[in-house]
PDB file of N, CA and C in Angstrom:
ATOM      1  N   UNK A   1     -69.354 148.979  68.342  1.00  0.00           N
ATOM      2  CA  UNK A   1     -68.352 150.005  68.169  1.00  0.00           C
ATOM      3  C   UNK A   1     -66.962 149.383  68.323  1.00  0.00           C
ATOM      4  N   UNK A   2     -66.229 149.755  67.636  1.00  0.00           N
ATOM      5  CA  UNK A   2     -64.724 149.084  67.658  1.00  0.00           C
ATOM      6  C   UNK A   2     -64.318 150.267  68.412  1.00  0.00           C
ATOM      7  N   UNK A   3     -62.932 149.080  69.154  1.00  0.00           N
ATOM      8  CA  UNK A   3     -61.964 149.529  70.307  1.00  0.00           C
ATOM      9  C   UNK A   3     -61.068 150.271  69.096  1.00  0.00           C
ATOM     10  N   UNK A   4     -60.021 150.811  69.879  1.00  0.00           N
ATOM     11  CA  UNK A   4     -58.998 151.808  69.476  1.00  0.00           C
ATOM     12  C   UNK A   4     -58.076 150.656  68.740  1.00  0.00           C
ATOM     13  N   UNK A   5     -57.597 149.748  69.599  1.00  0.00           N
ATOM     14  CA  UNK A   5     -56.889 148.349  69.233  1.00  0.00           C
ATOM     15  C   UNK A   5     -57.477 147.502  68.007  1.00  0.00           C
ATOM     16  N   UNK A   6     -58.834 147.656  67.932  1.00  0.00           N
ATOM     17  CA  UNK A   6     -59.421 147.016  67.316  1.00  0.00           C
ATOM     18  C   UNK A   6     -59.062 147.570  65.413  1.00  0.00           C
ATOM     19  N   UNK A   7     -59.402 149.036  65.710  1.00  0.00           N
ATOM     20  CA  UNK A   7     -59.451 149.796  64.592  1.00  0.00           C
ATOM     21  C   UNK A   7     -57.499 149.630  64.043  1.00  0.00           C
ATOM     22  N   UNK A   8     -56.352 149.980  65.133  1.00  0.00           N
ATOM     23  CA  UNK A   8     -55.345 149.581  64.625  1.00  0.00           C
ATOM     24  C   UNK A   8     -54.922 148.599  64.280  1.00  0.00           C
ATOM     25  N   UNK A   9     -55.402 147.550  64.754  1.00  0.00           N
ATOM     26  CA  UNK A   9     -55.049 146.684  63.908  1.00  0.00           C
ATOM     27  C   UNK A   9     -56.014 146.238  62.585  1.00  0.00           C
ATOM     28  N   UNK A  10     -57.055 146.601  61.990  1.00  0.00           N
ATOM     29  CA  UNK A  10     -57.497 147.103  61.092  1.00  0.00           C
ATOM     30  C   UNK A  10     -56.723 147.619  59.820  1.00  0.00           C
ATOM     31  N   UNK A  11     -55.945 149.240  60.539  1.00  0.00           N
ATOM     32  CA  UNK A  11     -55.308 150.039  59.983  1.00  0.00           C
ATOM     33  C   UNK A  11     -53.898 149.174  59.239  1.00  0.00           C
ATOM     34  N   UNK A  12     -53.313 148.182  60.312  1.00  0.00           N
ATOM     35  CA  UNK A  12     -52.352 147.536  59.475  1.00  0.00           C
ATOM     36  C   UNK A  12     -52.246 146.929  58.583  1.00  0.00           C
ATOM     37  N   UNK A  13     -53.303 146.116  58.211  1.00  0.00           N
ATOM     38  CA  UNK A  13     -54.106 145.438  57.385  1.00  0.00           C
ATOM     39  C   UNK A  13     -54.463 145.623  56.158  1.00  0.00           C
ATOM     40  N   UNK A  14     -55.091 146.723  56.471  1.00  0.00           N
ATOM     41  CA  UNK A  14     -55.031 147.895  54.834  1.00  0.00           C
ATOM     42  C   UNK A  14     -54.413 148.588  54.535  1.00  0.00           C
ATOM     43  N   UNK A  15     -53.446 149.123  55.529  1.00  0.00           N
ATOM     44  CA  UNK A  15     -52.241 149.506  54.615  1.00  0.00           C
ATOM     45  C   UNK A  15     -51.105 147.855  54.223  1.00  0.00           C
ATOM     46  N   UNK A  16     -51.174 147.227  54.615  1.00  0.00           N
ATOM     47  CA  UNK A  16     -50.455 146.135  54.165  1.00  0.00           C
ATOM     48  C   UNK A  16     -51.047 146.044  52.645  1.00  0.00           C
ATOM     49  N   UNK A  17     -52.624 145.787  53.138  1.00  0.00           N
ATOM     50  CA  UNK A  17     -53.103 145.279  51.152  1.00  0.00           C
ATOM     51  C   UNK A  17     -53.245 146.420  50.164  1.00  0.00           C
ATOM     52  N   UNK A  18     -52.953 147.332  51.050  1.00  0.00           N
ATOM     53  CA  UNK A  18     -52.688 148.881  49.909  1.00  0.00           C
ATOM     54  C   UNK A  18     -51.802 148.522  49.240  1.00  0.00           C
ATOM     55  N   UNK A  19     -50.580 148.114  49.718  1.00  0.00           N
ATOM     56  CA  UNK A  19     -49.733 148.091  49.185  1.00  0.00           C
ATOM     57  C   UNK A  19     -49.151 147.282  48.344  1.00  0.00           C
ATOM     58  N   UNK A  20     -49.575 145.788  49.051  1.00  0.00           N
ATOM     59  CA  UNK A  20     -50.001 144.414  48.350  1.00  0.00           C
ATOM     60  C   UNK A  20     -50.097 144.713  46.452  1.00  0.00           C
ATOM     61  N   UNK A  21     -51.747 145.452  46.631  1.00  0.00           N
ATOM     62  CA  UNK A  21     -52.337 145.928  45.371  1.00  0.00           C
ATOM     63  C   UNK A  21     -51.611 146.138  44.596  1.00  0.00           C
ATOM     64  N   UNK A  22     -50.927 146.729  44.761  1.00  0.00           N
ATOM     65  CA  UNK A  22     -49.861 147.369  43.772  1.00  0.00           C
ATOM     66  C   UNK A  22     -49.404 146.343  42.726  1.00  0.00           C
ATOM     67  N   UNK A  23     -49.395 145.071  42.624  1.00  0.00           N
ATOM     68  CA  UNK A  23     -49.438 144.243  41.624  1.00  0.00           C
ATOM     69  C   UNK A  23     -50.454 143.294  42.328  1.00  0.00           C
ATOM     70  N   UNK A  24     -51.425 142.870  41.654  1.00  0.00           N
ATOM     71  CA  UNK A  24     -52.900 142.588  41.895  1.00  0.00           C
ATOM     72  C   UNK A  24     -52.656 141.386  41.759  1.00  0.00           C
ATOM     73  N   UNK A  25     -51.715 140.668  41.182  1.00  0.00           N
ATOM     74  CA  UNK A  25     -51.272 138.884  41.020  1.00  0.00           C
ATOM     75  C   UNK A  25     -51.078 138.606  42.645  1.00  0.00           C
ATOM     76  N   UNK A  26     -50.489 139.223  43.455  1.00  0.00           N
ATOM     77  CA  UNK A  26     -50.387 138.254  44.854  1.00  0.00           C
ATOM     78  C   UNK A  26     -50.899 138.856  46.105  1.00  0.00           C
ATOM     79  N   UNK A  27     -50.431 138.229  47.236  1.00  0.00           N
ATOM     80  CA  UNK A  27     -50.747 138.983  48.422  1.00  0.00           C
ATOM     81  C   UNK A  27     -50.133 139.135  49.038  1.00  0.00           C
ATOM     82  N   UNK A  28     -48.781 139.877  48.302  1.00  0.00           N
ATOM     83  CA  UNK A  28     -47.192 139.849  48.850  1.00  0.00           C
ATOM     84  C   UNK A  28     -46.957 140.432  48.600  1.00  0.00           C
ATOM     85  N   UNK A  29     -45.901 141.767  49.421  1.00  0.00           N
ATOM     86  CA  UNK A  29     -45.061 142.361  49.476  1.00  0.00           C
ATOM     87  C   UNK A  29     -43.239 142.490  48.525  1.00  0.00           C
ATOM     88  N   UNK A  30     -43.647 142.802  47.356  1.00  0.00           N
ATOM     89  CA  UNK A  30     -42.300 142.958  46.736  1.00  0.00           C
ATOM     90  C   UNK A  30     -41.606 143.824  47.392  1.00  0.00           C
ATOM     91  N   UNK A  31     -39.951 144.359  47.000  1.00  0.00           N
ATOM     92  CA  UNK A  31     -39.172 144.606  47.522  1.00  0.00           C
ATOM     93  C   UNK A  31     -39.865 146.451  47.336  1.00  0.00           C
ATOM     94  N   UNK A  32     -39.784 146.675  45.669  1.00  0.00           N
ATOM     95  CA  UNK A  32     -40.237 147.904  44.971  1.00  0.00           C
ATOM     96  C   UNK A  32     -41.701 148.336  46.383  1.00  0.00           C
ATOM     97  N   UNK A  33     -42.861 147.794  46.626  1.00  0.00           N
ATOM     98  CA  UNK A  33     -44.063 147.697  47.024  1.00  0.00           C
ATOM     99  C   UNK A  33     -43.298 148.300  48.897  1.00  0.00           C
ATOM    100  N   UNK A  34     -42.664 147.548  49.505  1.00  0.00           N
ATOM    101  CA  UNK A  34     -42.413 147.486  50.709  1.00  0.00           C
ATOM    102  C   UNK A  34     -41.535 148.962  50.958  1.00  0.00           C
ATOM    103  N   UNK A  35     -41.014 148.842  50.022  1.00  0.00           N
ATOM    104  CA  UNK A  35     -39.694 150.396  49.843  1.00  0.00           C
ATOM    105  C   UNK A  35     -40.497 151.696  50.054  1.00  0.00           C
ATOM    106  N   UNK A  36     -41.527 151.373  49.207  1.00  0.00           N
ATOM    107  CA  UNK A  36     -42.821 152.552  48.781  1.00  0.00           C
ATOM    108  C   UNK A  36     -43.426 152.284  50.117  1.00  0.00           C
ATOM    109  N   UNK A  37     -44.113 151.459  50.675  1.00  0.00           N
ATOM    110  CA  UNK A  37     -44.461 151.599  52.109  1.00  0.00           C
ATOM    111  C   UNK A  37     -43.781 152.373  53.353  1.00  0.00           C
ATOM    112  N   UNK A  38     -42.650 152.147  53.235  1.00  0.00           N
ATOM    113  CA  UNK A  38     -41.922 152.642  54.446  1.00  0.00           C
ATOM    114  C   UNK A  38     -41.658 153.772  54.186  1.00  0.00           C
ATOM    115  N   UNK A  39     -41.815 154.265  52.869  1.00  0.00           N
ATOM    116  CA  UNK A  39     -41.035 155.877  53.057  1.00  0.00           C
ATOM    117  C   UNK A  39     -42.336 156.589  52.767  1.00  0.00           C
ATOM    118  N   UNK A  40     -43.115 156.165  52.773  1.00  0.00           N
ATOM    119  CA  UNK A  40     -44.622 156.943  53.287  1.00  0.00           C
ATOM    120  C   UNK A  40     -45.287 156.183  54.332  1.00  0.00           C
ATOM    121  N   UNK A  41     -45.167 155.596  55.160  1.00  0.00           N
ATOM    122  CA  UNK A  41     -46.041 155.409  55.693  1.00  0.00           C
ATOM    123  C   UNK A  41     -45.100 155.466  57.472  1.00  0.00           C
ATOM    124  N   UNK A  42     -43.882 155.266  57.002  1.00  0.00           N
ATOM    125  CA  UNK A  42     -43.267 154.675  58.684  1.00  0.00           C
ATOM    126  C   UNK A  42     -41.839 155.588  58.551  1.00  0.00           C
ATOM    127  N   UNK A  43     -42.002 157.262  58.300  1.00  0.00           N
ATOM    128  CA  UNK A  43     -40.964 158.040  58.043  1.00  0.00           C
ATOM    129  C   UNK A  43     -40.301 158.273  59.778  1.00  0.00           C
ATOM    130  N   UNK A  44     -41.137 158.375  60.428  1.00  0.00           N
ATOM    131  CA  UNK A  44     -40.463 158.410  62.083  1.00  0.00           C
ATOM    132  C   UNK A  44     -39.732 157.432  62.327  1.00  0.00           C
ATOM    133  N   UNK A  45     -40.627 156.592  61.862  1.00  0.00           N
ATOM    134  CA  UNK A  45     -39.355 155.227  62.414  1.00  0.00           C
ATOM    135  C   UNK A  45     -38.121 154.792  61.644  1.00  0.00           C
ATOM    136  N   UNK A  46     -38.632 155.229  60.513  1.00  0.00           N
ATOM    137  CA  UNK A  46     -37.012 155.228  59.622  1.00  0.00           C
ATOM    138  C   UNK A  46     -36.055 156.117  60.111  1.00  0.00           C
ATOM    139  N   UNK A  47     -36.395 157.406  60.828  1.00  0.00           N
ATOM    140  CA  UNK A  47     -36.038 158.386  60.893  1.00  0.00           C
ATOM    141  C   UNK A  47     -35.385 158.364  62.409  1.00  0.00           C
ATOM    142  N   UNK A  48     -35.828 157.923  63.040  1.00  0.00           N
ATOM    143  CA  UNK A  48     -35.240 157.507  64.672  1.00  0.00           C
ATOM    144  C   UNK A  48     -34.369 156.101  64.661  1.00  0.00           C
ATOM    145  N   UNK A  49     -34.352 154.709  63.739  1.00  0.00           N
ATOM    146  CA  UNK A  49     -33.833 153.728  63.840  1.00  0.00           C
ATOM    147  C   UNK A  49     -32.824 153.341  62.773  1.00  0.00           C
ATOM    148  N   UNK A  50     -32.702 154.293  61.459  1.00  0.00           N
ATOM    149  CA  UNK A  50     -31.482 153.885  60.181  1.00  0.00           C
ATOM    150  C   UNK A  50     -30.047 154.293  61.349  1.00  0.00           C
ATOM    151  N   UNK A  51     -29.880 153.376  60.938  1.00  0.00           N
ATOM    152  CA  UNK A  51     -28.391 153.604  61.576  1.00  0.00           C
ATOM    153  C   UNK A  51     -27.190 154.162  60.816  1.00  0.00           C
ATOM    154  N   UNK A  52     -26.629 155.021  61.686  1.00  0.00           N
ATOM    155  CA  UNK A  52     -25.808 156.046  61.248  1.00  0.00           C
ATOM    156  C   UNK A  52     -25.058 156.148  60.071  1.00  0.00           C
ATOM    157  N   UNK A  53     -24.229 154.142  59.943  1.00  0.00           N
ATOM    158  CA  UNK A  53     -23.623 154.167  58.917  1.00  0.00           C
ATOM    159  C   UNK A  53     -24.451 153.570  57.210  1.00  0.00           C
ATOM    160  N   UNK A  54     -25.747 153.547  57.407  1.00  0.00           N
ATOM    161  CA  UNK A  54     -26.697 153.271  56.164  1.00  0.00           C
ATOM    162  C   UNK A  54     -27.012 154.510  55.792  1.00  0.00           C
ATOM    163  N   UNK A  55     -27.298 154.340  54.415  1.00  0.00           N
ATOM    164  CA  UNK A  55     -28.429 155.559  54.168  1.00  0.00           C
ATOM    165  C   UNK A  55     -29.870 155.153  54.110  1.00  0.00           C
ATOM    166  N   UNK A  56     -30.926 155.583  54.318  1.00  0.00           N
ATOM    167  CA  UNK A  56     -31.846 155.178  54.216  1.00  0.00           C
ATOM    168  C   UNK A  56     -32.682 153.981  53.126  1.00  0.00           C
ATOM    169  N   UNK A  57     -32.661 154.276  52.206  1.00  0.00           N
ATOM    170  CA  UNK A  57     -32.647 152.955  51.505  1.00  0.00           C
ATOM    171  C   UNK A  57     -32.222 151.547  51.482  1.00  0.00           C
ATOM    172  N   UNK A  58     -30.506 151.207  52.127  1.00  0.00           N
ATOM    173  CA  UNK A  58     -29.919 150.582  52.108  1.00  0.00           C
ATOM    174  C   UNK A  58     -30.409 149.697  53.699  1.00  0.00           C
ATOM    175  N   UNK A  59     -30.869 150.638  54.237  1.00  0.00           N
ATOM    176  CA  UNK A  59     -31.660 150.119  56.049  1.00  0.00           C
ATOM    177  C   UNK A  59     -33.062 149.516  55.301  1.00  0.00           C
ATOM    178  N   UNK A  60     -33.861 149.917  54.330  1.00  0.00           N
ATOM    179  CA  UNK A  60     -34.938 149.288  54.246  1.00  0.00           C
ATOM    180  C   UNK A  60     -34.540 147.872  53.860  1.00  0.00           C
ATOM    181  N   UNK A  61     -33.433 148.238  52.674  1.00  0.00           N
ATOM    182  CA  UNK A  61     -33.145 146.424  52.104  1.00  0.00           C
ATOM    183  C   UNK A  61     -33.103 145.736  53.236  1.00  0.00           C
ATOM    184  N   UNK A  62     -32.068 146.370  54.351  1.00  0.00           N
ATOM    185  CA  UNK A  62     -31.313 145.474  55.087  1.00  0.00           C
ATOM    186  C   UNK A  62     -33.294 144.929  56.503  1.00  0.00           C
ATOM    187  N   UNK A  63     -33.517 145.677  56.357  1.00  0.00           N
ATOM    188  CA  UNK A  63     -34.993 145.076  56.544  1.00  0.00           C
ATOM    189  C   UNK A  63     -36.043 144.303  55.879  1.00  0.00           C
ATOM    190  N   UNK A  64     -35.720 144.386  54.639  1.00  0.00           N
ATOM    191  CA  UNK A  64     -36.826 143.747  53.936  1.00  0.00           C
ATOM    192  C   UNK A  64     -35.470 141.881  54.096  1.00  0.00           C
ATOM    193  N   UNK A  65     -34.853 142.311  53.877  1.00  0.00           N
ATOM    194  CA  UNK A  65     -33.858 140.798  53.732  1.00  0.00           C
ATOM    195  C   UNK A  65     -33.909 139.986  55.185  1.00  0.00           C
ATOM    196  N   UNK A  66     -33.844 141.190  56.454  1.00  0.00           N
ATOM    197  CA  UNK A  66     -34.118 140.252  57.406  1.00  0.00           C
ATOM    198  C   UNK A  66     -35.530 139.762  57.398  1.00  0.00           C
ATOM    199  N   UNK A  67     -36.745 140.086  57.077  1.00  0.00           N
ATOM    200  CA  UNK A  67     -38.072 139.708  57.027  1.00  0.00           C
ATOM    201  C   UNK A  67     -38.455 138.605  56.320  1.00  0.00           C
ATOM    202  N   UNK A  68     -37.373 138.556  55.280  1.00  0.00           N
ATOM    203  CA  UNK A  68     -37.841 137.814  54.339  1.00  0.00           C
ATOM    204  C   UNK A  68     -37.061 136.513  54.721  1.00  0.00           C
ATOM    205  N   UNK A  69     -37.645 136.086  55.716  1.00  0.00           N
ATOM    206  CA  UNK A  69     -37.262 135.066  56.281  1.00  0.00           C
ATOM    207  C   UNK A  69     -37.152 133.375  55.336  1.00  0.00           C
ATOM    208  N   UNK A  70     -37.648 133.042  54.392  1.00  0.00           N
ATOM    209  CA  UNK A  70     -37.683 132.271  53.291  1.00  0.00           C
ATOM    210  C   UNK A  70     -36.827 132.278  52.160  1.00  0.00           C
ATOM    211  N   UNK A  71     -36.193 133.796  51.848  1.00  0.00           N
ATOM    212  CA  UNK A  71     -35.530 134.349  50.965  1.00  0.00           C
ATOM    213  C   UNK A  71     -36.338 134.268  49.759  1.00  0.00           C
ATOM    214  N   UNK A  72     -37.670 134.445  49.801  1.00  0.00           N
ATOM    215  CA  UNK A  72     -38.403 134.353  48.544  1.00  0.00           C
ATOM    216  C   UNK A  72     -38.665 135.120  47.693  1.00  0.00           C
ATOM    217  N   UNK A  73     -38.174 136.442  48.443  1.00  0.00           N
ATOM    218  CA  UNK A  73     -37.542 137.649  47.180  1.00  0.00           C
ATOM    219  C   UNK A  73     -38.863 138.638  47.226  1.00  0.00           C
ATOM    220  N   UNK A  74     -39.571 138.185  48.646  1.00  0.00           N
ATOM    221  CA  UNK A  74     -41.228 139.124  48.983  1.00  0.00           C
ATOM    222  C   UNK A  74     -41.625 138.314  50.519  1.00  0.00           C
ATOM    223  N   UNK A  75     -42.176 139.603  50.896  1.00  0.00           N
ATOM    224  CA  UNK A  75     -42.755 139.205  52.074  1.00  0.00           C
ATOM    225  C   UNK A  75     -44.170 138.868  52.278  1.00  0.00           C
ATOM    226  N   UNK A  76     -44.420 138.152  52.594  1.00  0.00           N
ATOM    227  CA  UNK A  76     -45.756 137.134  53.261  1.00  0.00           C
ATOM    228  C   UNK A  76     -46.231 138.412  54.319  1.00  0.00           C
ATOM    229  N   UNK A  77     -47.590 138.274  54.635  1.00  0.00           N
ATOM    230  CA  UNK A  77     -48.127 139.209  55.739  1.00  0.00           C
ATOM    231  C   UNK A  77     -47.509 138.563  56.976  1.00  0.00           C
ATOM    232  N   UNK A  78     -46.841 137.418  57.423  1.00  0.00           N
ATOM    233  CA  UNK A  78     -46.569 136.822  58.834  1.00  0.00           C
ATOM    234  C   UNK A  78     -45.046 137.442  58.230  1.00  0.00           C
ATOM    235  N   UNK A  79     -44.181 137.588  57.689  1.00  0.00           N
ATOM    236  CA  UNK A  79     -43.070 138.177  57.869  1.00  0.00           C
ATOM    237  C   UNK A  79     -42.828 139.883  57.662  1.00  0.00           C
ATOM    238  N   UNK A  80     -43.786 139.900  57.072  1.00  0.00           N
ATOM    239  CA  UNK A  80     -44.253 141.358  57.067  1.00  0.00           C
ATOM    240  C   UNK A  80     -44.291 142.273  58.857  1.00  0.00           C
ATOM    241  N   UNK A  81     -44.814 141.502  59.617  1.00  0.00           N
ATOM    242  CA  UNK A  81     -45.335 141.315  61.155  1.00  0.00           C
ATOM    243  C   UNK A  81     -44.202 141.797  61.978  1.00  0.00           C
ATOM    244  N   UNK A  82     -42.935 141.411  61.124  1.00  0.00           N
ATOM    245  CA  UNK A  82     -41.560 141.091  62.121  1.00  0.00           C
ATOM    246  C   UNK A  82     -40.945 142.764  61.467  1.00  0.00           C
ATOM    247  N   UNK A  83     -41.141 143.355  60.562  1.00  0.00           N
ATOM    248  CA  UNK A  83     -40.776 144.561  60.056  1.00  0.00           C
ATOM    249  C   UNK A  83     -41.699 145.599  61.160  1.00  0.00           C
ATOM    250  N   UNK A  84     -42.832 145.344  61.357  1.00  0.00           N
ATOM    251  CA  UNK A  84     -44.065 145.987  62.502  1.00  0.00           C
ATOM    252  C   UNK A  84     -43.426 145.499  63.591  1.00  0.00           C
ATOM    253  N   UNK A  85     -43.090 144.609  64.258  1.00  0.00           N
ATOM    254  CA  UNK A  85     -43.052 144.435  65.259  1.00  0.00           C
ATOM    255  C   UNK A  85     -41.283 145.279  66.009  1.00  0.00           C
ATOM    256  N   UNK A  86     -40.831 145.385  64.622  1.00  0.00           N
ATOM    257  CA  UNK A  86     -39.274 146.329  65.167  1.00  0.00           C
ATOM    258  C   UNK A  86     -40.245 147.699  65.412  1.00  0.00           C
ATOM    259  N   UNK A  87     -41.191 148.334  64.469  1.00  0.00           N
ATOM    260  CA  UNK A  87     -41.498 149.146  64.509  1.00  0.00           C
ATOM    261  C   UNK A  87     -42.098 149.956  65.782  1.00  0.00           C
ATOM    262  N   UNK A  88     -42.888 149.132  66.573  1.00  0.00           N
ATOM    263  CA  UNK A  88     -43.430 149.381  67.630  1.00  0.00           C
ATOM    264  C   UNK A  88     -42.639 149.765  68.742  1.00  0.00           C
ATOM    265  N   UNK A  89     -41.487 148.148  68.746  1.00  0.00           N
ATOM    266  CA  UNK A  89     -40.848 148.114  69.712  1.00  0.00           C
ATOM    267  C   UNK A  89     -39.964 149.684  69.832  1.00  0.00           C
ATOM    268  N   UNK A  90     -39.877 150.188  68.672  1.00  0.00           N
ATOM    269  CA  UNK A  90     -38.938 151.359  68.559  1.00  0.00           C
ATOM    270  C   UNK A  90     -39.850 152.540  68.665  1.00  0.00           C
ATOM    271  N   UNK A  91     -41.536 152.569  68.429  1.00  0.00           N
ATOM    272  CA  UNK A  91     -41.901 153.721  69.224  1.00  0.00           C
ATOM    273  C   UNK A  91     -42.123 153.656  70.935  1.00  0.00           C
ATOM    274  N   UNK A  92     -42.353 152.157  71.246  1.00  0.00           N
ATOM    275  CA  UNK A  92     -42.313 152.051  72.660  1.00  0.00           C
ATOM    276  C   UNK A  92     -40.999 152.783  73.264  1.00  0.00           C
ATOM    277  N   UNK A  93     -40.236 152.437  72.775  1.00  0.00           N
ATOM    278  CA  UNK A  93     -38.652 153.139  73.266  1.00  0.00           C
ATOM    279  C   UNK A  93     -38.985 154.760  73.206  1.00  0.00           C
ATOM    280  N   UNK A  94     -39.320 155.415  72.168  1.00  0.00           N
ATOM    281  CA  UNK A  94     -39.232 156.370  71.742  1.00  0.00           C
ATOM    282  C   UNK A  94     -40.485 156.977  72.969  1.00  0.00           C
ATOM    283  N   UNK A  95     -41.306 156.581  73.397  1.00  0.00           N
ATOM    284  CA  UNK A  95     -42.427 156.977  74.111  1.00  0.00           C
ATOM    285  C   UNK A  95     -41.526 157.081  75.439  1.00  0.00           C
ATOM    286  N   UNK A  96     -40.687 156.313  75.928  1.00  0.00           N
ATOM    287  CA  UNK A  96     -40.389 156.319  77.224  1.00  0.00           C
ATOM    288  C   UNK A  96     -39.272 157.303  77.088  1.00  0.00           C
ATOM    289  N   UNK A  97     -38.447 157.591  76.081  1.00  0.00           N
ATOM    290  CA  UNK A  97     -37.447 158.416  76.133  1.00  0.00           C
ATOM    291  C   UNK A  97     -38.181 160.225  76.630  1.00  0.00           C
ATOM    292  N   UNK A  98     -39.107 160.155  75.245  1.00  0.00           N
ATOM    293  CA  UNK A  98     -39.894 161.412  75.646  1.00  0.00           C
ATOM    294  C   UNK A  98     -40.678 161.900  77.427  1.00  0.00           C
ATOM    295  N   UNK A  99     -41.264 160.699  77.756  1.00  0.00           N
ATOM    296  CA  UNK A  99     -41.873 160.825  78.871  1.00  0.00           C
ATOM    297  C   UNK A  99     -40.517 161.226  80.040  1.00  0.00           C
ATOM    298  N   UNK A 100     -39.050 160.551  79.674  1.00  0.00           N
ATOM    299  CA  UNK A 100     -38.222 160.855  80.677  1.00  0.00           C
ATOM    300  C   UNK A 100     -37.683 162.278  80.491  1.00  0.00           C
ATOM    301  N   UNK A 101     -37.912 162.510  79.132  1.00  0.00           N
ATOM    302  CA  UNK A 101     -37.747 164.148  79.225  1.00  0.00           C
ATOM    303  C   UNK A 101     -38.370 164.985  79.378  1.00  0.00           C
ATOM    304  N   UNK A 102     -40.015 164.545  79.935  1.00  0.00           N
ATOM    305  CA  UNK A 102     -40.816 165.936  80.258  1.00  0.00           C
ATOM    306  C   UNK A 102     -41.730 166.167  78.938  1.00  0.00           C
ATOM    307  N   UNK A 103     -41.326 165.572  78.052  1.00  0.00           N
ATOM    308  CA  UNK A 103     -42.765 164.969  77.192  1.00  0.00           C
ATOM    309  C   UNK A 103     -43.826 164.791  76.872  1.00  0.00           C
ATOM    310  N   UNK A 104     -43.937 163.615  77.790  1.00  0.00           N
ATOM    311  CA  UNK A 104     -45.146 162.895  77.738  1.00  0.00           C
ATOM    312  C   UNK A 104     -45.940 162.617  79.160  1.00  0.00           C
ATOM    313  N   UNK A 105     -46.833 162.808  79.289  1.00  0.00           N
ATOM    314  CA  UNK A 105     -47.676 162.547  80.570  1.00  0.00           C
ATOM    315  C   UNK A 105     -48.461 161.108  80.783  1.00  0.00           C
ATOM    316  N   UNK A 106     -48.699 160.548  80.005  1.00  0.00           N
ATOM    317  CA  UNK A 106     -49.514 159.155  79.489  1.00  0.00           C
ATOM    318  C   UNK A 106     -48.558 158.102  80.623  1.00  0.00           C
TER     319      UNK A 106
END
């Protein structure tokens, strides 16, 4: 039986190559592919972390450009990691904010 951990990180995985798919030549993340990811799949976190003076779109570039650590014009699943790993860090935040307001019990 898979752990909870086990299954999420699973879950990242296939939604990564969901999205991947989307042109069946690589196993990379275009800009078009990654854009379409985030605004279905990670709307809270866009939604708690675009900063005031972006509009939403213009915060994904400015994410996909920091990720794309190579400048290869697509992200690799290991730079892909660093777009997830803001992500978390910003529901971890978001978990402790709630719990200090009476929230969360966990």
């Amino acid at each position: 039986m898979k752990t909870q951990l086990e299954k999420a990180l699973e879950c990242v995985v296939n939604i990564y190559r969901q999205y991947c798919i989307l042109d069946p030549s690589d196993d990379y993340l275009q800009f078009k592919e990654f854009r379409n990811m985030m605004t279905e799949q990670a709307q809270p976190f866009l939604k708690n972390t675009t900063p005031p003076s972006l509009d939403q779109n213009a915060y994904i570039q400015q994410l996909f450009k920091k990720a794309d650590k190579d400048d290869s014009g697509f992200l690799k699943f290991t730079e892909f990691l660093q777009v997830l790993q803001a992500a978390l860090i910003g529901a971890h935040e978001r978990s402790h904010k709630l719990h200090e307001e009476g929230h969360g019990d966990n």
